[in-house]
C-alpha atoms as a PDB file:
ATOM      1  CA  UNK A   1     111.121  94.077 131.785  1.00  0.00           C
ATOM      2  CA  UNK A   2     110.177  92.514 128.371  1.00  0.00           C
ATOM      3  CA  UNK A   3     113.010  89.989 127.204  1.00  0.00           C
ATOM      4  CA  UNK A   4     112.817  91.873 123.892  1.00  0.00           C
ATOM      5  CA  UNK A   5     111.950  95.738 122.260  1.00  0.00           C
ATOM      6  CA  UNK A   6     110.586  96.576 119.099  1.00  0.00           C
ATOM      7  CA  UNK A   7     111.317  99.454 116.793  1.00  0.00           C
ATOM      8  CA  UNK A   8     109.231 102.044 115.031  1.00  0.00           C
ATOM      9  CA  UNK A   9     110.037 104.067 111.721  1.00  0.00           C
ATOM     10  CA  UNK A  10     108.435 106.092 109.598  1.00  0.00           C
ATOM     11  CA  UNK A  11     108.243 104.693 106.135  1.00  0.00           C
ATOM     12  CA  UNK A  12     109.352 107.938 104.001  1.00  0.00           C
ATOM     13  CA  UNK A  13     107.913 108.121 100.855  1.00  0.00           C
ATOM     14  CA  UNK A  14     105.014 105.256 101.139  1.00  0.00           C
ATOM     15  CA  UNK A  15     101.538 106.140 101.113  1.00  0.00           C
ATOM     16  CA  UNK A  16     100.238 102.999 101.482  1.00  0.00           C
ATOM     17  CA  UNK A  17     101.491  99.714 102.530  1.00  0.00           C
ATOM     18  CA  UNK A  18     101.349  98.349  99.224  1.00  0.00           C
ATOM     19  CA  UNK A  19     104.474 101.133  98.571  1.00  0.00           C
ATOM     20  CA  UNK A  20     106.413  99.798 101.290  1.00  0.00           C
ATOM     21  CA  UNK A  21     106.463  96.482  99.968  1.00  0.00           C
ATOM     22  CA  UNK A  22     107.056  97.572  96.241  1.00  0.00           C
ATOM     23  CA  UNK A  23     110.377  99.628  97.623  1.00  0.00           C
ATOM     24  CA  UNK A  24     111.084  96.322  99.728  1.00  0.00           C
ATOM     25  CA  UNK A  25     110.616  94.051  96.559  1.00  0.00           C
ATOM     26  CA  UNK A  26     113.207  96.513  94.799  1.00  0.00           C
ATOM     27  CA  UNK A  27     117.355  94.833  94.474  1.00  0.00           C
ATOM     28  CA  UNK A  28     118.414  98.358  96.178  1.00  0.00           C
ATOM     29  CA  UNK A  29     116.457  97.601  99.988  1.00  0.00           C
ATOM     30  CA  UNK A  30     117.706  94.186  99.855  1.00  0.00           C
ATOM     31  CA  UNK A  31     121.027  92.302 101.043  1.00  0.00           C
ATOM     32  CA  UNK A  32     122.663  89.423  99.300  1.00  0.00           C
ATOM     33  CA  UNK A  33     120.692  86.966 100.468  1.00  0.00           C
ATOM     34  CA  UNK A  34     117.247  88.882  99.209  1.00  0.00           C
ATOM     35  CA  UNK A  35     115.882  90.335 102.491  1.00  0.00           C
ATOM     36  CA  UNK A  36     114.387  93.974 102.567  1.00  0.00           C
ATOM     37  CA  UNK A  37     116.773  95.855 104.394  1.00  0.00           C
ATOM     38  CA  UNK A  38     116.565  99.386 106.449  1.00  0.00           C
ATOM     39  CA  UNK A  39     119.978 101.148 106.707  1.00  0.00           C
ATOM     40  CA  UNK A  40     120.834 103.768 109.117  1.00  0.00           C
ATOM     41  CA  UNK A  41     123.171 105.982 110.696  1.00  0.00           C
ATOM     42  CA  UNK A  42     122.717 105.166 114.069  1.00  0.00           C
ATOM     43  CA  UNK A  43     123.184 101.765 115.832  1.00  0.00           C
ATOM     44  CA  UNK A  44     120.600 100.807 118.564  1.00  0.00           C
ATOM     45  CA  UNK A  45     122.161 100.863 122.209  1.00  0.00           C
ATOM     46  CA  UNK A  46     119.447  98.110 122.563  1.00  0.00           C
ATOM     47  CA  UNK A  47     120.469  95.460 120.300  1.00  0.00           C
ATOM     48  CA  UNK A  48     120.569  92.515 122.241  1.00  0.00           C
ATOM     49  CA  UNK A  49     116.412  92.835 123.085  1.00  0.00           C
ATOM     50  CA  UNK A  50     116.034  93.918 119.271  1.00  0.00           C
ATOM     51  CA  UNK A  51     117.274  90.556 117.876  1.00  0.00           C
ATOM     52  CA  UNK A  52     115.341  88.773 120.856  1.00  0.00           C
ATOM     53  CA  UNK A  53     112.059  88.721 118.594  1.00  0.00           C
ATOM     54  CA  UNK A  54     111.874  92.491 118.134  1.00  0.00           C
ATOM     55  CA  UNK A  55     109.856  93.963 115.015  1.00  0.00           C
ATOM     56  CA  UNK A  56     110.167  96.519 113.261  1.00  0.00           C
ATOM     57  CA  UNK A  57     106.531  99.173 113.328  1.00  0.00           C
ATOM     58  CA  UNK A  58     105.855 100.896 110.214  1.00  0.00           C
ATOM     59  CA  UNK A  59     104.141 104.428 110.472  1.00  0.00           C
ATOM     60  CA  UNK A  60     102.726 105.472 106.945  1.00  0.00           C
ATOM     61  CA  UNK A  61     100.981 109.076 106.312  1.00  0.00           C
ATOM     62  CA  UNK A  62     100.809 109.455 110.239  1.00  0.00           C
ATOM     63  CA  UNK A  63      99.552 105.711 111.369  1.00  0.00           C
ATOM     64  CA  UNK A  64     101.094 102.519 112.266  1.00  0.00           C
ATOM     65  CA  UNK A  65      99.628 100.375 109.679  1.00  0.00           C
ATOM     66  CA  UNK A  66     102.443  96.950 109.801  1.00  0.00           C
ATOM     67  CA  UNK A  67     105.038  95.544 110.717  1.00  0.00           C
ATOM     68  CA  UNK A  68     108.241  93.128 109.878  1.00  0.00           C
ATOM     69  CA  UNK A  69     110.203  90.939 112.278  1.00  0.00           C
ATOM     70  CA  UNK A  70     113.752  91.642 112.866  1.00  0.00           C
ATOM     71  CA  UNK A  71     116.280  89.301 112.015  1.00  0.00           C
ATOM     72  CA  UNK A  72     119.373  90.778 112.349  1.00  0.00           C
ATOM     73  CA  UNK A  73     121.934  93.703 112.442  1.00  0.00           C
ATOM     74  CA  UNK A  74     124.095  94.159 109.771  1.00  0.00           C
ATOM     75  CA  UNK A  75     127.146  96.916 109.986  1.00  0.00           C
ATOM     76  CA  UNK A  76     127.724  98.724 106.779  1.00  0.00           C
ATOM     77  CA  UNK A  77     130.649 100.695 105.782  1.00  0.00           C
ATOM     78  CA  UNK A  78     129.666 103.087 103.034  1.00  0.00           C
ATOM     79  CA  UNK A  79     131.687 104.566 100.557  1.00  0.00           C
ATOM     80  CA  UNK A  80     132.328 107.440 102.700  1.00  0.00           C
ATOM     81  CA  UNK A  81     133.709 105.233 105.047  1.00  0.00           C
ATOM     82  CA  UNK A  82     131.173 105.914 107.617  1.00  0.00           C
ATOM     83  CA  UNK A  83     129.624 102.983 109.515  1.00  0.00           C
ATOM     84  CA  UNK A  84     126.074 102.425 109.820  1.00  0.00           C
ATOM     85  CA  UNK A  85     123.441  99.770 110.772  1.00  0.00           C
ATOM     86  CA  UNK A  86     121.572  97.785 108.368  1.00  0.00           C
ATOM     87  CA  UNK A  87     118.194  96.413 109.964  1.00  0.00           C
ATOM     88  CA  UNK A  88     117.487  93.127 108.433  1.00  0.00           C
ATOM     89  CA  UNK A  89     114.391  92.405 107.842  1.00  0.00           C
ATOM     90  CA  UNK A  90     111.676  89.640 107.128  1.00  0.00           C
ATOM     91  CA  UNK A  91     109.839  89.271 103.898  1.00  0.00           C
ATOM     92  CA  UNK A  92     106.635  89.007 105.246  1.00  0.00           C
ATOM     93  CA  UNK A  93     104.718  92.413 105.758  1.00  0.00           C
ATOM     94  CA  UNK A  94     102.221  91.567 109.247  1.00  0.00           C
ATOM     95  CA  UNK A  95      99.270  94.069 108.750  1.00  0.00           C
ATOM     96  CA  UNK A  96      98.281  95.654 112.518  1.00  0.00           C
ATOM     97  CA  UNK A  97      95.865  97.352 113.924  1.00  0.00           C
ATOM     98  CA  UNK A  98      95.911 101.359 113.254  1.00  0.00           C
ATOM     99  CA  UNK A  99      97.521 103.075 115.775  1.00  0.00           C
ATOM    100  CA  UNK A 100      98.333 107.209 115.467  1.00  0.00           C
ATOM    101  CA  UNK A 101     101.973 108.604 115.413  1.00  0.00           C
ATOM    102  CA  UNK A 102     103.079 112.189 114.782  1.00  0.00           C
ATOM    103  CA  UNK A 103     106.010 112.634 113.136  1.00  0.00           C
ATOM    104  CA  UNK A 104     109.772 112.008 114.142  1.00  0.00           C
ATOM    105  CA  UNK A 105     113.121 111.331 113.019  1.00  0.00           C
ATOM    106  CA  UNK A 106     115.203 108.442 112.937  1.00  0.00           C
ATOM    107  CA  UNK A 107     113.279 105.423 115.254  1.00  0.00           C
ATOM    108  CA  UNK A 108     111.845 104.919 118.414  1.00  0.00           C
ATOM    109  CA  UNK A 109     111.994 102.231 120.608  1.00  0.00           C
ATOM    110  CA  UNK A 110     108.510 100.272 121.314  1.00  0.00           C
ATOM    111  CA  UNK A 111     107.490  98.623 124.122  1.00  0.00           C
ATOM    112  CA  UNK A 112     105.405  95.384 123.369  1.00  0.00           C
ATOM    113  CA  UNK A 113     102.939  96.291 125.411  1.00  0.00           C
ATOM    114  CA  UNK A 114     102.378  99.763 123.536  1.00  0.00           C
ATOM    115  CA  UNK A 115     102.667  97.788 120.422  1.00  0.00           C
ATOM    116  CA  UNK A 116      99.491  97.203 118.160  1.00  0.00           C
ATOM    117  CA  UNK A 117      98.411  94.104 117.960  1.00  0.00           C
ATOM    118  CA  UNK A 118      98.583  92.165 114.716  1.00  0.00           C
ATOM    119  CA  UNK A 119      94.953  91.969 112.784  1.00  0.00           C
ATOM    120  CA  UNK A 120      93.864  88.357 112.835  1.00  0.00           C
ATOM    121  CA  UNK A 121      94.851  85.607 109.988  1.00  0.00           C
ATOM    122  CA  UNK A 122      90.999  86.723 108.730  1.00  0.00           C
ATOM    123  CA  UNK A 123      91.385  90.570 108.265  1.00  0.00           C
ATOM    124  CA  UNK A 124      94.909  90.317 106.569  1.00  0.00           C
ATOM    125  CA  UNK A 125      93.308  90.058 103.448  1.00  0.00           C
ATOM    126  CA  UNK A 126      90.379  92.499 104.016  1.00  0.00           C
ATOM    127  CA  UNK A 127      90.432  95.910 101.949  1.00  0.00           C
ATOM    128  CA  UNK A 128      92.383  98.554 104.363  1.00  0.00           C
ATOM    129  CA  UNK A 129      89.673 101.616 105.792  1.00  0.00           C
ATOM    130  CA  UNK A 130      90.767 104.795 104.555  1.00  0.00           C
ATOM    131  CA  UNK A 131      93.533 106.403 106.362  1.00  0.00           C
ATOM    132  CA  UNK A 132      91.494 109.367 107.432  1.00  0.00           C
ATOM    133  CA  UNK A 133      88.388 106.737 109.181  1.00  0.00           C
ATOM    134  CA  UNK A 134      90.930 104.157 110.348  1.00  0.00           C
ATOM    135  CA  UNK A 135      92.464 107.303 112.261  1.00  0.00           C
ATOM    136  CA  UNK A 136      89.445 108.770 113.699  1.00  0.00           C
ATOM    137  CA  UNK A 137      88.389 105.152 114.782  1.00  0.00           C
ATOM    138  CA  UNK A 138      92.240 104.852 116.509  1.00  0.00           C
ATOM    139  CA  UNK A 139      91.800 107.889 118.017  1.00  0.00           C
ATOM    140  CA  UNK A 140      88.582 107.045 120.179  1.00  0.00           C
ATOM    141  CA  UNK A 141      89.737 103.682 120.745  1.00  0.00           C
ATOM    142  CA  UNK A 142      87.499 101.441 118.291  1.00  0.00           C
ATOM    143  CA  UNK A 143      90.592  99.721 116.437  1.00  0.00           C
END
């Protein structure tokens, strides 16, 4: 058993990972201390393993295209007094290697091992494929 999990979460709304980190660069998806921030209802049952040196994956129009490293859990009590779990989050956007995900709500729980793998220091600045060709090359196992 891995000594930690990841996460993965669709990122509503972004069509592109330059989105993502325009929402993240926004005051509202960021604590006090200036981190991007996730909130949700739920709180994971796995928590312990999450902080451990989980990340967070980041599915955009249908791919896992990044990630973030976890730093914490935050508990939030909202106005309507409900609590929920803010998922703290790294500044630093990690580019990966495409992977395929159909849609779901909420997040999943990631095993490293099914993770992607992070693109090398080179290809982080390259220009991304298109989402339709990074898919098809994802699908029969290229990238």
């Amino acid at each position: 058993m891995s000594e930690y999990v990841n996460l993965v979460k669709l990122s509503v709304g972004s069509q592109t990972v330059s989105d993502l980190i325009a929402w993240q660069n926004n005051p509202r998806a960021q604590g006090a201390e200036g981190c991007p921030r996730h909130v949700t209802r739920m709180w994971p049952k796995r928590e312990k393993e999450i902080v451990n040196g989980g990340s967070i994956y980041w599915v955009i129009k249908g791919q896992i295209q990044c990630r973030q490293k976890i730093i914490r859990l935050d508990e939030i009590i909202g106005n309507d007094g409900i609590r929920r779990c803010a998922i703290v989050l790294d500044k630093n956007l990690i580019l990966t290697t495409i992977a395929n995900r159909r849609a779901f709500q909420g997040w999943r729980y990631l095993n490293p091992i099914d993770s992607p793998s992070d693109l090398n220091a080179m290809r982080q600045n390259e220009e991304p494929l298109p989402p339709s060709l990074a898919g098809a090359l994802a699908d029969i196992g290229v990238i």
